[in-house]
Protein backbone atom coordinates (compact mmCIF):
# COMPACT_ATOMS: atom_id res chain seq x y z
CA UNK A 1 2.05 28.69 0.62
CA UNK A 2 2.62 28.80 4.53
CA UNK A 3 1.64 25.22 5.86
CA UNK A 4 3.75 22.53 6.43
CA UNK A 5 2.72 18.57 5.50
CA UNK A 6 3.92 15.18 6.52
CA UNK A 7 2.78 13.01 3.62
CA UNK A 8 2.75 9.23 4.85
CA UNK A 9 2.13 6.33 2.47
CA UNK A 10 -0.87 3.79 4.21
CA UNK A 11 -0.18 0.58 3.47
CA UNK A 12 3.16 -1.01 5.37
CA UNK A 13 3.81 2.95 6.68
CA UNK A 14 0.80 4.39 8.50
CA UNK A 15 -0.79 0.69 8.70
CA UNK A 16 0.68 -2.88 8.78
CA UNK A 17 0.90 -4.43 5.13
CA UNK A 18 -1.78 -6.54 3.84
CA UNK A 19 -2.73 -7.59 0.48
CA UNK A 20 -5.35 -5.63 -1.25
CA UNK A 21 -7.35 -5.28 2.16
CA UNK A 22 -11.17 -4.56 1.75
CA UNK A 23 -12.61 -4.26 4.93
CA UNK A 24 -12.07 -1.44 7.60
CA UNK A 25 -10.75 -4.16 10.49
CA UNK A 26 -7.80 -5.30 8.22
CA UNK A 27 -6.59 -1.84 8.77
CA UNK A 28 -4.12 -1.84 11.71
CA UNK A 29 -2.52 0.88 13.12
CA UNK A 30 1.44 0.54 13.57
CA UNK A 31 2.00 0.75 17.43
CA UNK A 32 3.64 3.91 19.09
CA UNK A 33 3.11 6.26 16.28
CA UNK A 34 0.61 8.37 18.01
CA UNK A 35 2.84 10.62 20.17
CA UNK A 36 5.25 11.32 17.14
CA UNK A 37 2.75 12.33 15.04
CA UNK A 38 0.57 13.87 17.95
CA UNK A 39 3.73 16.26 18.54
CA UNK A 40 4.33 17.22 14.72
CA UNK A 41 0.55 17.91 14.66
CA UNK A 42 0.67 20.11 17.71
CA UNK A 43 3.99 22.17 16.00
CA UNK A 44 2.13 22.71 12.78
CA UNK A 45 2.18 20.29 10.09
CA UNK A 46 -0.43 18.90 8.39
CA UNK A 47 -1.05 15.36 8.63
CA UNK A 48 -2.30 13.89 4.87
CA UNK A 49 -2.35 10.38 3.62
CA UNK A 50 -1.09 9.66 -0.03
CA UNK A 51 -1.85 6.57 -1.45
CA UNK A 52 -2.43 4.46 -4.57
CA UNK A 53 -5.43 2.13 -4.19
CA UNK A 54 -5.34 0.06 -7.25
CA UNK A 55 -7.71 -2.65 -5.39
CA UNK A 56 -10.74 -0.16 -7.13
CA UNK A 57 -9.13 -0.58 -10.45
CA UNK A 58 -8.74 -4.41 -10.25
CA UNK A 59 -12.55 -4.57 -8.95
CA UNK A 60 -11.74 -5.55 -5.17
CA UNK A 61 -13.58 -2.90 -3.81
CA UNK A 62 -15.24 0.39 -4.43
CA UNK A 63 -15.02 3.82 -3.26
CA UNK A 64 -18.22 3.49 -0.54
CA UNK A 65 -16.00 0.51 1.00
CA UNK A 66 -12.56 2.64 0.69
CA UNK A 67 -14.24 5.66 2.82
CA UNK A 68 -15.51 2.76 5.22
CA UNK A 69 -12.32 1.55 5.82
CA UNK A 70 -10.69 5.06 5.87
CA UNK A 71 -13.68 6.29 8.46
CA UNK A 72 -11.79 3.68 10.57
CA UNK A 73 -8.20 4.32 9.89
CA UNK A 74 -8.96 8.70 11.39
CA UNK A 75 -10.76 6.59 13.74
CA UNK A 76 -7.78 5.00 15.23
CA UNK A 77 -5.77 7.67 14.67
CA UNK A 78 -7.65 9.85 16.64
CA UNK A 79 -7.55 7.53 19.25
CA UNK A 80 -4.21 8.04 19.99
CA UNK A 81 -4.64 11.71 19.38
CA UNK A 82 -3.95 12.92 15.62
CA UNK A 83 -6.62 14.57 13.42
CA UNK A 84 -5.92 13.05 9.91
CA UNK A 85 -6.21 16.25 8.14
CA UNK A 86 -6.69 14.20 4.68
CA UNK A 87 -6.44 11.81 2.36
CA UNK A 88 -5.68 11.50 -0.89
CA UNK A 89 -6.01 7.96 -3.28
CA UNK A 90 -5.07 7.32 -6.81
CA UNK A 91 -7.94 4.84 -7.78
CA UNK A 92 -6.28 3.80 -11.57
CA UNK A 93 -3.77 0.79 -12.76
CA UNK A 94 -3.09 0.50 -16.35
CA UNK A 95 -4.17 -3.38 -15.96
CA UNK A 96 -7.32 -2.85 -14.22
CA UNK A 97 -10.28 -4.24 -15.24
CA UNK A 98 -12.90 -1.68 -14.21
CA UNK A 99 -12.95 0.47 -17.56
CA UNK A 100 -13.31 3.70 -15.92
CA UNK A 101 -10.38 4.06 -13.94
CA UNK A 102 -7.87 1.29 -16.12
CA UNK A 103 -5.93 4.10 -17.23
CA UNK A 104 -2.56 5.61 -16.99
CA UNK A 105 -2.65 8.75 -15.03
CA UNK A 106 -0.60 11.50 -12.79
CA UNK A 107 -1.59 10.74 -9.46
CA UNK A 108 -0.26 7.25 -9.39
CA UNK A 109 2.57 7.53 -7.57
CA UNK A 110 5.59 7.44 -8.36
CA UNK A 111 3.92 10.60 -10.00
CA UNK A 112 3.41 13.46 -7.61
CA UNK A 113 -0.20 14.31 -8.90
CA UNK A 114 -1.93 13.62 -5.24
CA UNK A 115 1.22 15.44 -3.56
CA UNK A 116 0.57 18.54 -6.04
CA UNK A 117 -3.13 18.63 -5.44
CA UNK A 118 -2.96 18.17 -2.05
CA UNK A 119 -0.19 21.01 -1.91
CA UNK A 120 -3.43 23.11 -3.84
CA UNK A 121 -6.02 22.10 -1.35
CA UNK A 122 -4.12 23.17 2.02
CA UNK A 123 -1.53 25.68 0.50
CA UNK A 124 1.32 23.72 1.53
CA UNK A 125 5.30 24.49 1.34
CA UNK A 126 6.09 21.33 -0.26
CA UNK A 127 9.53 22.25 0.54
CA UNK A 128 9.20 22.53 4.07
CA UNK A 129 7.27 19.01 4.05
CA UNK A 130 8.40 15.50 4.45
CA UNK A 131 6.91 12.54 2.43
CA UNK A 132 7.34 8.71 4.68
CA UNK A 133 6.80 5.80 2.34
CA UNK A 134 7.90 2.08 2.47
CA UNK A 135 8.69 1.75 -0.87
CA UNK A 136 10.89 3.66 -3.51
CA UNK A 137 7.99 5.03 -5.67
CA UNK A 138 6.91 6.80 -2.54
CA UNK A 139 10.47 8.38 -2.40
CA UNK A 140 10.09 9.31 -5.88
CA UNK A 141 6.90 11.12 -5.78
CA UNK A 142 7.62 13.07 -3.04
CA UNK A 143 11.06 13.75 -3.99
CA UNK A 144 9.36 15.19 -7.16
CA UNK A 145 6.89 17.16 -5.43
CA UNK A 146 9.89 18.55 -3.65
CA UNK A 147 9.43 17.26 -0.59
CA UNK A 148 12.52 16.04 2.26
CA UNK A 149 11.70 12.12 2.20
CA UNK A 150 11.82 9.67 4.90
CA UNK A 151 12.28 5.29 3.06
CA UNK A 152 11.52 3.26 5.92
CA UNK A 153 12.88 0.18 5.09
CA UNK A 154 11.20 -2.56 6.92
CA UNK A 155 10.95 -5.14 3.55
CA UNK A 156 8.10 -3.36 1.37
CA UNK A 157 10.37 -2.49 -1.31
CA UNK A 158 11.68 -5.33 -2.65
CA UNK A 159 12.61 -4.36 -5.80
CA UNK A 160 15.31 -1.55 -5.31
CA UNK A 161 15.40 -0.09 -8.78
CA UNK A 162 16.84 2.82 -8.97
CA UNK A 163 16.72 6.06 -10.92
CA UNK A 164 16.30 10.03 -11.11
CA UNK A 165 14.22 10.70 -7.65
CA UNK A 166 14.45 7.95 -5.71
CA UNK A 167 17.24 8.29 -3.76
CA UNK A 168 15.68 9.25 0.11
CA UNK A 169 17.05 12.15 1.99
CA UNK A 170 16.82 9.75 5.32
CA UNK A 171 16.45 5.86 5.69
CA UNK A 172 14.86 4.16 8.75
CA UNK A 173 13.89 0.95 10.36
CA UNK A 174 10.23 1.56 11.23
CA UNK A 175 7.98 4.63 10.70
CA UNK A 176 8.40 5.45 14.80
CA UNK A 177 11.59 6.33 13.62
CA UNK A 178 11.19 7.45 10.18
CA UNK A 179 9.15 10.35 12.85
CA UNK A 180 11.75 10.99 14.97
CA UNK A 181 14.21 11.78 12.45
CA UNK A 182 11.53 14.35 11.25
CA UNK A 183 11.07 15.71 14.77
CA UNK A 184 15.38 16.31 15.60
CA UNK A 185 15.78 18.08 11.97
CA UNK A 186 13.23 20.03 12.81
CA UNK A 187 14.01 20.87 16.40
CA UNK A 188 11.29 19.32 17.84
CA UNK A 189 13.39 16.65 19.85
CA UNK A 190 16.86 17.11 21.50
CA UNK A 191 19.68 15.28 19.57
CA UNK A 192 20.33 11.97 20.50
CA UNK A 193 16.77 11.70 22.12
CA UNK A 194 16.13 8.97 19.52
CA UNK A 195 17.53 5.34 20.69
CA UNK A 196 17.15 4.24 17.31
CA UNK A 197 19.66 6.43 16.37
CA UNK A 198 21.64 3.74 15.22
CA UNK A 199 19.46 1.63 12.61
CA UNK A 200 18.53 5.40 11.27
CA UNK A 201 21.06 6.32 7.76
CA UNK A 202 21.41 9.58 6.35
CA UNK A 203 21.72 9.37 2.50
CA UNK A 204 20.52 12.29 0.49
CA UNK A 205 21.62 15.75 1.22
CA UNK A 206 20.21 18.12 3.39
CA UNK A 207 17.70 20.84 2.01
């Protein structure tokens, strides 16, 4: 297990937050996150997208309309220069109302099912990769996956409970900086390159 990963969460991380979207144009890119993740790219890591879609379980959409809007989120991606390498979805919600996939499961995060299989499909060092999520059940799965884990904290999680896991190794603003942190730890950017530095808060440990 040689390759590295940085995990991002989609919705409110990798793309701006919408409700249940089901058509490839209500996915929009953040701005600025294509040199950041162009650079981690270039040094190595993988770059995979984990994220629950419980929109199939609920009946919003279905999978041919998920790969159509996913088509278009590698799409914009590469056109700021980043293969997506993959991604992974959890399609189930207990509550759903599609029988098939109404279930409980392990790949619903905060589980780390999708981190473990994806760690299987690319032979990843989970410990050597980061997990950037918007909300604490992101922290949580990739904390159990034993990942390092990046909350960006830009008012998706609006719940704050906590508990065993879900306590972030870094917080930041926005996911341009959630990156940056990710670049200086790993030597990839001089210190004090970052001049959001100061809305950026250390809180777990460092592994």
């Amino acid at each position: 297990m040689t390759n590295r990963a940085l995990f991002l969460d989609r919705d409110g991380t990798l793309v701006l937050p919408r409700h249940y979207p089901t058509r490839p144009e209500q996915l929009v890119l953040y701005a600025d996150l294509g040199a950041p993740l162009a650079q981690l790219q270039a040094a190595g890591w993988r770059i995979i997208v984990i994220t629950n879609q419980a929109g199939l379980a609920h009946g919003y959409f279905d999978e041919a309309a998920l790969v159509q809007m996913h088509t278009h989120l590698a799409t914009q991606l590469l056109q700021v220069g980043v293969h997506l390498d993959a991604i992974y979805h959890c399609p189930h919600h207990p509550a759903g109302r599609v029988p098939a996939v109404a279930i409980e499961c392990a790949c619903r995060k905060p589980q780390p099912g999708l981190l473990l299989q994806a760690a299987a499909d690319h032979m990843l060092d989970l410990e050597r990769s980061w997990f950037v999520g918007d909300i604490l059940h992101d922290v949580e799965a990739g904390n159990r996956a034993g990942c390092r884990t990046v909350l960006v904290n830009n008012g998706g999680e609006t719940e704050w409970v906590t508990g065993p896991y879900r306590t972030p190794d870094f917080v930041a603003a926005d996911t341009v900086a959630a990156l940056h942190i990710i670049l200086q730890h790993e030597r990839l950017a001089p210190p004090g390159s970052v001049e959001l530095a100061a809305e950026i808060t250390k809180i777990g440990s460092e592994r």
